[in-house]
N, C-alpha and C. Protein backbone atom coordinates (compact mmCIF):
# COMPACT_ATOMS: atom_id res chain seq x y z
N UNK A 1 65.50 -33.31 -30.44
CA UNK A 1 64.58 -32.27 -30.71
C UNK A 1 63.16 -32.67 -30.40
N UNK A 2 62.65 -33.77 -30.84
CA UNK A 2 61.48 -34.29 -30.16
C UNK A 2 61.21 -34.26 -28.18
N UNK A 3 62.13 -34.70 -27.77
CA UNK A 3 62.55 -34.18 -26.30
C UNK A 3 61.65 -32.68 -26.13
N UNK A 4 62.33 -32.02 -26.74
CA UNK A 4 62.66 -30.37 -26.32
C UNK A 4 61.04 -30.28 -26.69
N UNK A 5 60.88 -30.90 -28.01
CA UNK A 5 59.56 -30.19 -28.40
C UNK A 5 58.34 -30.41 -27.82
N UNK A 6 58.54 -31.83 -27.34
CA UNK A 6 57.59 -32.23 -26.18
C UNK A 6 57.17 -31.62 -24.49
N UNK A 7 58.14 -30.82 -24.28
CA UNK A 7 58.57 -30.54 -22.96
C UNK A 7 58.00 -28.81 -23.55
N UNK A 8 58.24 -28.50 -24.75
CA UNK A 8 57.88 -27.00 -24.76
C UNK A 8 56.47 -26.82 -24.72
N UNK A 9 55.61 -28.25 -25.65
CA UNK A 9 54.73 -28.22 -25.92
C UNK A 9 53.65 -28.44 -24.35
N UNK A 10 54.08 -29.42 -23.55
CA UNK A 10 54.20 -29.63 -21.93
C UNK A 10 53.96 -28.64 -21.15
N UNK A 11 55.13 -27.55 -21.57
CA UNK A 11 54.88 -26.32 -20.91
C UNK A 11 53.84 -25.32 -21.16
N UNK A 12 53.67 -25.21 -22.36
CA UNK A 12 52.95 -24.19 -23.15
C UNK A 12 51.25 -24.59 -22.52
N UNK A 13 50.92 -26.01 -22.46
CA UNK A 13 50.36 -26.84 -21.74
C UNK A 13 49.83 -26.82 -20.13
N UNK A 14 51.09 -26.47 -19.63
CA UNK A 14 51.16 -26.26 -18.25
C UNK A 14 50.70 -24.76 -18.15
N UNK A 15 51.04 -24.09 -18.58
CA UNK A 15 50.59 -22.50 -18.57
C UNK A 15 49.41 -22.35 -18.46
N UNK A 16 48.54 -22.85 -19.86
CA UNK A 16 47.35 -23.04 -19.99
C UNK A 16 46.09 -23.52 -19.18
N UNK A 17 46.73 -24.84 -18.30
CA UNK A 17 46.25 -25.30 -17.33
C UNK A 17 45.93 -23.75 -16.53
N UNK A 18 47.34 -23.67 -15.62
CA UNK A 18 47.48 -22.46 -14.58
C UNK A 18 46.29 -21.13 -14.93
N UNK A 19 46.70 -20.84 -16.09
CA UNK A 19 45.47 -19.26 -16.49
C UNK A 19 44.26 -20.26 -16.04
N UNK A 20 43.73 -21.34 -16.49
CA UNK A 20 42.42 -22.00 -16.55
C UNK A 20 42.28 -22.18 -14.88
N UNK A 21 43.12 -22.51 -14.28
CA UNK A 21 43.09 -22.78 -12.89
C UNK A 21 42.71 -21.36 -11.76
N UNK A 22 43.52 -20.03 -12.55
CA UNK A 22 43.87 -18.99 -12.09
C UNK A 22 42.57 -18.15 -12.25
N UNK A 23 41.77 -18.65 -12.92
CA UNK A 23 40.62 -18.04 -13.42
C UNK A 23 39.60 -18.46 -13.17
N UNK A 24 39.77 -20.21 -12.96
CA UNK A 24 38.62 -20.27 -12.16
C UNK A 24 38.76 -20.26 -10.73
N UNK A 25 39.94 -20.31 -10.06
CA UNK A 25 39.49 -19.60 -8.72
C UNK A 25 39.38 -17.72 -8.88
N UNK A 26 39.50 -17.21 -9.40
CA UNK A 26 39.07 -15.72 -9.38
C UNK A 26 37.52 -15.60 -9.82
N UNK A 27 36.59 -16.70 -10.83
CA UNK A 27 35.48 -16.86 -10.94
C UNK A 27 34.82 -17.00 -9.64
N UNK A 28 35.20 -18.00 -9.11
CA UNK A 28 34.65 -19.10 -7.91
C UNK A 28 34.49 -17.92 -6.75
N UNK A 29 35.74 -17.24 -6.31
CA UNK A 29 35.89 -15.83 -5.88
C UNK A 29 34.78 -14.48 -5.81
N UNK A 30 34.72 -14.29 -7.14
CA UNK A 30 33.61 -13.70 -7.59
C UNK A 30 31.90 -14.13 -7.47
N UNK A 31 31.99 -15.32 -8.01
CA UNK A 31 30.88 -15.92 -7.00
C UNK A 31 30.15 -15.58 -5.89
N UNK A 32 31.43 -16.32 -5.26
CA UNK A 32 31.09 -15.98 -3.68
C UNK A 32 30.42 -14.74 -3.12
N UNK A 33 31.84 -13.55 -4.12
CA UNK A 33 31.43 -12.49 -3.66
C UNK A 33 29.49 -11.76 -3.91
N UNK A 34 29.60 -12.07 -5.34
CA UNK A 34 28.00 -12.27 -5.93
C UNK A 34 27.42 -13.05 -4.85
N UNK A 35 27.05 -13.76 -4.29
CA UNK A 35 26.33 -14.95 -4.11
C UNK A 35 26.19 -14.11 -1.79
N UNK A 36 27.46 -13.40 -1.59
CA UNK A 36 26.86 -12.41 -0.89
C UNK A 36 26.15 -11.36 -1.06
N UNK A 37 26.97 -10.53 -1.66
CA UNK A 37 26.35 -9.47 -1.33
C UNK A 37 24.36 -9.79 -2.21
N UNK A 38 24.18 -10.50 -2.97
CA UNK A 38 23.27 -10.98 -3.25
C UNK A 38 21.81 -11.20 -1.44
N UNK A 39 23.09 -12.49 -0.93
CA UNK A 39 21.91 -12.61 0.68
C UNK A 39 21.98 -11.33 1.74
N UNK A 40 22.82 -10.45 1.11
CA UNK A 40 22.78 -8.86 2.16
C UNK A 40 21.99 -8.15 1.40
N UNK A 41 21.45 -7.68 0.03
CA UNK A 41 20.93 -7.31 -0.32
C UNK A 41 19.20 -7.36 0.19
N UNK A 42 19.19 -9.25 -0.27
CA UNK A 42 17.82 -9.65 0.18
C UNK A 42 17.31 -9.43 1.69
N UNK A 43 18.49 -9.29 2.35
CA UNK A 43 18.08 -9.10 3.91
C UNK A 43 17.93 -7.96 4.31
N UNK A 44 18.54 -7.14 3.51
CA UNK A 44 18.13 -5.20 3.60
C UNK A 44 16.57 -5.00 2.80
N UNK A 45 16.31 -5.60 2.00
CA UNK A 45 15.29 -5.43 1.01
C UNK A 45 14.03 -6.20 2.42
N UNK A 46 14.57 -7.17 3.02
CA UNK A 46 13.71 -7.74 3.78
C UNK A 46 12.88 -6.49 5.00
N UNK A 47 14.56 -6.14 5.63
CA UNK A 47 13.92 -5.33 6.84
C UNK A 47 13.67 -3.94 6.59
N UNK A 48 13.98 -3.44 4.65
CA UNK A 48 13.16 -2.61 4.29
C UNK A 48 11.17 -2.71 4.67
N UNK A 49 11.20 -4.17 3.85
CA UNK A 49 9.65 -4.18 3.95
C UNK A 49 9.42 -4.10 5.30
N UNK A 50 9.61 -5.52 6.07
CA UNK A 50 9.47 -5.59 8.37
C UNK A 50 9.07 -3.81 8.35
N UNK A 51 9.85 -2.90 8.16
CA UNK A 51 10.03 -1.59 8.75
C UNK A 51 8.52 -0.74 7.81
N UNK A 52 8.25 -1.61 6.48
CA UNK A 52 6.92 -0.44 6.15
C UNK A 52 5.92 -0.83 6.55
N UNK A 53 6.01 -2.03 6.65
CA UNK A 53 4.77 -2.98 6.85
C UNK A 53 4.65 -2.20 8.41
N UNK A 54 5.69 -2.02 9.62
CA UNK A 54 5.41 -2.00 10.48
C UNK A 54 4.50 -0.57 10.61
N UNK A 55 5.08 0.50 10.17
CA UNK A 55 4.56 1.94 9.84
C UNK A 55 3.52 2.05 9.51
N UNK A 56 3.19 1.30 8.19
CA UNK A 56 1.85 1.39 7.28
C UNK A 56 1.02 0.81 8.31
N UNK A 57 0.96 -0.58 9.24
CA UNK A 57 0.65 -0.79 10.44
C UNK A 57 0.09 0.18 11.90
N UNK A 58 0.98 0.75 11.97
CA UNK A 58 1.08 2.22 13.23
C UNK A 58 -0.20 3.38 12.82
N UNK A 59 0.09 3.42 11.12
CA UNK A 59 -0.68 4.98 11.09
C UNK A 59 -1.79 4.38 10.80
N UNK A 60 -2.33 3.05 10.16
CA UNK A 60 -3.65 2.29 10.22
C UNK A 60 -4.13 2.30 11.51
N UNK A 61 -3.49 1.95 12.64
CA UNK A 61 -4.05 2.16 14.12
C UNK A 61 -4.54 3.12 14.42
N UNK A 62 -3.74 4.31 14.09
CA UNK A 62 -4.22 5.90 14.68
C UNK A 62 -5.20 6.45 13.77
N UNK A 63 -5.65 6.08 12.66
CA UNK A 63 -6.56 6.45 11.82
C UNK A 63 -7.91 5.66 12.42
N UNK A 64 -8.75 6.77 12.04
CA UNK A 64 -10.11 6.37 12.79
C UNK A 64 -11.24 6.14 11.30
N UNK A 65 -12.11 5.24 11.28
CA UNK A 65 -13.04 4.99 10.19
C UNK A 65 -13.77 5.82 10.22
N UNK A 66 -14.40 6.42 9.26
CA UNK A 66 -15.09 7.28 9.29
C UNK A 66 -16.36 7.14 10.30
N UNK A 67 -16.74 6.06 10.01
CA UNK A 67 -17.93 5.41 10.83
C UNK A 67 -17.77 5.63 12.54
N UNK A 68 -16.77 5.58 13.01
CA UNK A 68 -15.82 5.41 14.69
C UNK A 68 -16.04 7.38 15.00
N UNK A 69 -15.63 8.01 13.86
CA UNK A 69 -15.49 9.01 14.04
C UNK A 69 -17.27 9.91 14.46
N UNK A 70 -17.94 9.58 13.27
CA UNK A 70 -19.23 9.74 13.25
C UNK A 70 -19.94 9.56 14.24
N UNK A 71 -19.54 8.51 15.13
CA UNK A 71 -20.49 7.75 15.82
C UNK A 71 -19.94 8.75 16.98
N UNK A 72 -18.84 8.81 17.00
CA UNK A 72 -18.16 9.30 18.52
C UNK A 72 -18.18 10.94 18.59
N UNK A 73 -18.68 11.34 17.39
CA UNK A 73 -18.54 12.96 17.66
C UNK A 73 -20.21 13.05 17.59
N UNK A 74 -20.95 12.14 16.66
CA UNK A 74 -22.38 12.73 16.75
C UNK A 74 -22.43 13.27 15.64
N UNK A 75 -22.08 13.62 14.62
CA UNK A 75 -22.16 14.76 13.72
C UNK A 75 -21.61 13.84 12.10
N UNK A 76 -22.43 13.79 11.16
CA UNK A 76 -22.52 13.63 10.18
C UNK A 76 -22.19 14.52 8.98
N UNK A 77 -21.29 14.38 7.95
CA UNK A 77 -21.52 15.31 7.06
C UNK A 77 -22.38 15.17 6.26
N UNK A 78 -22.74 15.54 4.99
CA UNK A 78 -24.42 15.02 4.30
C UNK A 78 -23.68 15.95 2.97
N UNK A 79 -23.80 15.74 1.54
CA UNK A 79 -23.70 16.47 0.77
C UNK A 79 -24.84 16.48 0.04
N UNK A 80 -25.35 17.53 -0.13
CA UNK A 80 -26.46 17.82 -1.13
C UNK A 80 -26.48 19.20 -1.67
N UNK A 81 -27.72 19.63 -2.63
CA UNK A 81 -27.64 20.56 -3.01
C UNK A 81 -27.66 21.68 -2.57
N UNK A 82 -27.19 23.03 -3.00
CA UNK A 82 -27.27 24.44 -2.87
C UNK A 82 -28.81 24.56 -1.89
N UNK A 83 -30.08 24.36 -2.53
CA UNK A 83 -30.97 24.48 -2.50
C UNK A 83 -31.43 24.08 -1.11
N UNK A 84 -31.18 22.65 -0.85
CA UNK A 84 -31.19 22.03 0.45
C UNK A 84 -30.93 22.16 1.85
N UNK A 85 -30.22 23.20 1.82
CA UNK A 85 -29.50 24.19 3.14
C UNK A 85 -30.56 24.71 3.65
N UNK A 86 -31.24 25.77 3.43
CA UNK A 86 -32.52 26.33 4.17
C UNK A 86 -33.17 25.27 4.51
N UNK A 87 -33.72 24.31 3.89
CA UNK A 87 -34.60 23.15 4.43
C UNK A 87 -34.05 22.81 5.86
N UNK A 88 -32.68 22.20 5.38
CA UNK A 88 -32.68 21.55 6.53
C UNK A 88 -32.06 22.36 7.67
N UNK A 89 -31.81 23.30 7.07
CA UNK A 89 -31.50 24.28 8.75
C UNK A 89 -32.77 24.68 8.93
N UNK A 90 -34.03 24.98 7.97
CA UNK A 90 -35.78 25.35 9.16
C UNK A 90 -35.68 23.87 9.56
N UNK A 91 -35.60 22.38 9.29
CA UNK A 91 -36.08 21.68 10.33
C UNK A 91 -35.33 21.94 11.39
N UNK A 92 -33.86 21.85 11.50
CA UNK A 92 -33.12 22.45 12.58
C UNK A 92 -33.59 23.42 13.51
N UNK A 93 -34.17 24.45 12.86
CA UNK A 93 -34.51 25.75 13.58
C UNK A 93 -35.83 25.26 14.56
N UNK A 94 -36.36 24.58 14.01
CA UNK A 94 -37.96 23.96 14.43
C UNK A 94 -37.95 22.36 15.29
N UNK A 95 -36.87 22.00 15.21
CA UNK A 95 -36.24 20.98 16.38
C UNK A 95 -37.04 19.66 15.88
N UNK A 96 -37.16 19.48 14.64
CA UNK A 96 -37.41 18.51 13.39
C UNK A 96 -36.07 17.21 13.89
N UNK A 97 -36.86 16.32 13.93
CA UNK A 97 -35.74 15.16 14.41
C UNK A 97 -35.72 13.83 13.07
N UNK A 98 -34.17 13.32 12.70
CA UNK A 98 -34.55 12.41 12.02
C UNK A 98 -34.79 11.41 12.47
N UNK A 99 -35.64 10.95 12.37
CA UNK A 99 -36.31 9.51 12.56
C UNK A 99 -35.99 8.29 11.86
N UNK A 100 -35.40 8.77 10.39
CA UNK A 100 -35.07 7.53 9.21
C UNK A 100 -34.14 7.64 8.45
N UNK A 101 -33.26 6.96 7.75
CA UNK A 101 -32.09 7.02 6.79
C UNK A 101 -32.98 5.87 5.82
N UNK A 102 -33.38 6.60 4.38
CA UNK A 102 -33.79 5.40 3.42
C UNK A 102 -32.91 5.32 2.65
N UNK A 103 -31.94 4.01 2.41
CA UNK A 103 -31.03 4.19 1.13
C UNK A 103 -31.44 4.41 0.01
N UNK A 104 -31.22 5.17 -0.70
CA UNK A 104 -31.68 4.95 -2.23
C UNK A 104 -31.60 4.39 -2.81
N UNK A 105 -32.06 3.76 -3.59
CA UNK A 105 -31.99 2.78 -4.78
C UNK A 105 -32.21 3.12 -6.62
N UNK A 106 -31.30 2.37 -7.22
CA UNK A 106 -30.87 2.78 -8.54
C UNK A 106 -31.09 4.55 -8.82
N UNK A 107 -30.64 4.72 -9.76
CA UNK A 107 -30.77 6.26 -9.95
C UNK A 107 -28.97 6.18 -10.40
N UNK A 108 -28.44 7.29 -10.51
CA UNK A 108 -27.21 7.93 -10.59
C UNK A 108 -26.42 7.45 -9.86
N UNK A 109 -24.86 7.15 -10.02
CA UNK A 109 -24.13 6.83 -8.61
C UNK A 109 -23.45 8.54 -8.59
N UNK A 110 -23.08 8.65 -7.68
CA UNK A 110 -22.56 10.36 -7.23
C UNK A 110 -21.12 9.93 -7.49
N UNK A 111 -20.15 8.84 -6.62
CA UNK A 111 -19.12 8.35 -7.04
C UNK A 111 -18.49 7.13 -6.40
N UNK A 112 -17.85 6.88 -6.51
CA UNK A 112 -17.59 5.15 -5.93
C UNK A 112 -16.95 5.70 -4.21
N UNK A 113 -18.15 4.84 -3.66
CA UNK A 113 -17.77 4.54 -2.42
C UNK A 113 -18.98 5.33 -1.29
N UNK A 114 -19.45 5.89 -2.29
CA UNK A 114 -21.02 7.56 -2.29
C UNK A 114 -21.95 6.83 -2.42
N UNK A 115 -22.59 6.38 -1.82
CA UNK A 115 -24.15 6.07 -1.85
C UNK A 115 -25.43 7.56 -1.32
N UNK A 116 -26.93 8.03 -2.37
CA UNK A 116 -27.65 8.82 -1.79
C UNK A 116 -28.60 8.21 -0.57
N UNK A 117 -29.01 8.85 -0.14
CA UNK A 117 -30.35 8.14 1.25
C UNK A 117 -31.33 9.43 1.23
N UNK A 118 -32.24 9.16 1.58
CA UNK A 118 -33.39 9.58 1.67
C UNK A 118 -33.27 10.31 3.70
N UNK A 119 -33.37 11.30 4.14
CA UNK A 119 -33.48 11.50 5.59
C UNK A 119 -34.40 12.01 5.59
N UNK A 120 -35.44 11.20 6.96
CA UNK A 120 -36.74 11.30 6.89
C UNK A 120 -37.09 11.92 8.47
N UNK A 121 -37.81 13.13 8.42
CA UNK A 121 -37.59 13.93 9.29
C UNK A 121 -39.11 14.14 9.90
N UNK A 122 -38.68 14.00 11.44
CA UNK A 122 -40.42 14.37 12.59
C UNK A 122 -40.31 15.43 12.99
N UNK A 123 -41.36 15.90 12.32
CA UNK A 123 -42.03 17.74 13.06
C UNK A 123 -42.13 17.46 14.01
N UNK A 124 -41.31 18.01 14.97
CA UNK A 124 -41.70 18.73 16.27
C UNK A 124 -43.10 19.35 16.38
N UNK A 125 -43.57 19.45 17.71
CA UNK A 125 -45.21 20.23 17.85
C UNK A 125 -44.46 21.69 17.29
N UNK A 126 -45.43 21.93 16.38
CA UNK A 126 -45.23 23.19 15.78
C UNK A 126 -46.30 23.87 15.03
N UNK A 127 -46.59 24.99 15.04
CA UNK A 127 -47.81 25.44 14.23
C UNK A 127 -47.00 25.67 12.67
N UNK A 128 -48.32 25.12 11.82
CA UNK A 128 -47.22 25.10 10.22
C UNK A 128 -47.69 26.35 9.96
């Protein structure tokens, strides 16, 4: 009976091994499988970015600075007051040329990125 009981106990033993064996290659398995689709992930996530970076790239090219634009059309926008319109359309009308851009200094900011200036304007020969 010691025999038998040794050999059951052996077996019971041996089983144990096998699940432990059986499980860690189905871990090891799993792994793997993790441990891909993991470097396919990172490589889609990669030529996600390659592909915005390249875009965000493209439409930065075709966009013109305001400054590029200004310069190349001639024409400025200017925001000021209600009030200010007649002025500067009679110097317009009267062929009043600006002569000066004074930046302003301290006072109010209008809003970030907005600086005011001073435009300093030559009468044309004109009777006042």
């Amino acid at each position: 009976m010691g025999v038998q009981r040794t050999s059951t106990i052996q077996r019971i033993l041996n089983r144990i091994e096998e699940h432990i064996e059986d499980w860690r290659q189905r871990d090891s398995a799993l792994q793997a499988e993790a441990d891909a689709s993991r470097s396919r992930l990172w490589a889609e996530a990669a030529e996600r970015e390659r592909l915005l970076t390249e875009a965000v790239g493209a439409e930065e090219s075709r966009r013109e600075s305001i400054e590029d634009l200004t310069k190349q059309n001639r024409v400025i926008f200017v925001l000021h007051r209600e009030e200010l319109a007649e002025t500067l359309e009679e110097f317009a009308r009267h062929g009043d040329r600006l002569v000066s851009v004074v930046p302003r200094r301290g006072g109010e900011t209008i809003s970030d990125g907005l600086k005011g200036s001073w435009l300093v304007f030559e009468s044309s020969d004109r009777d006042p």
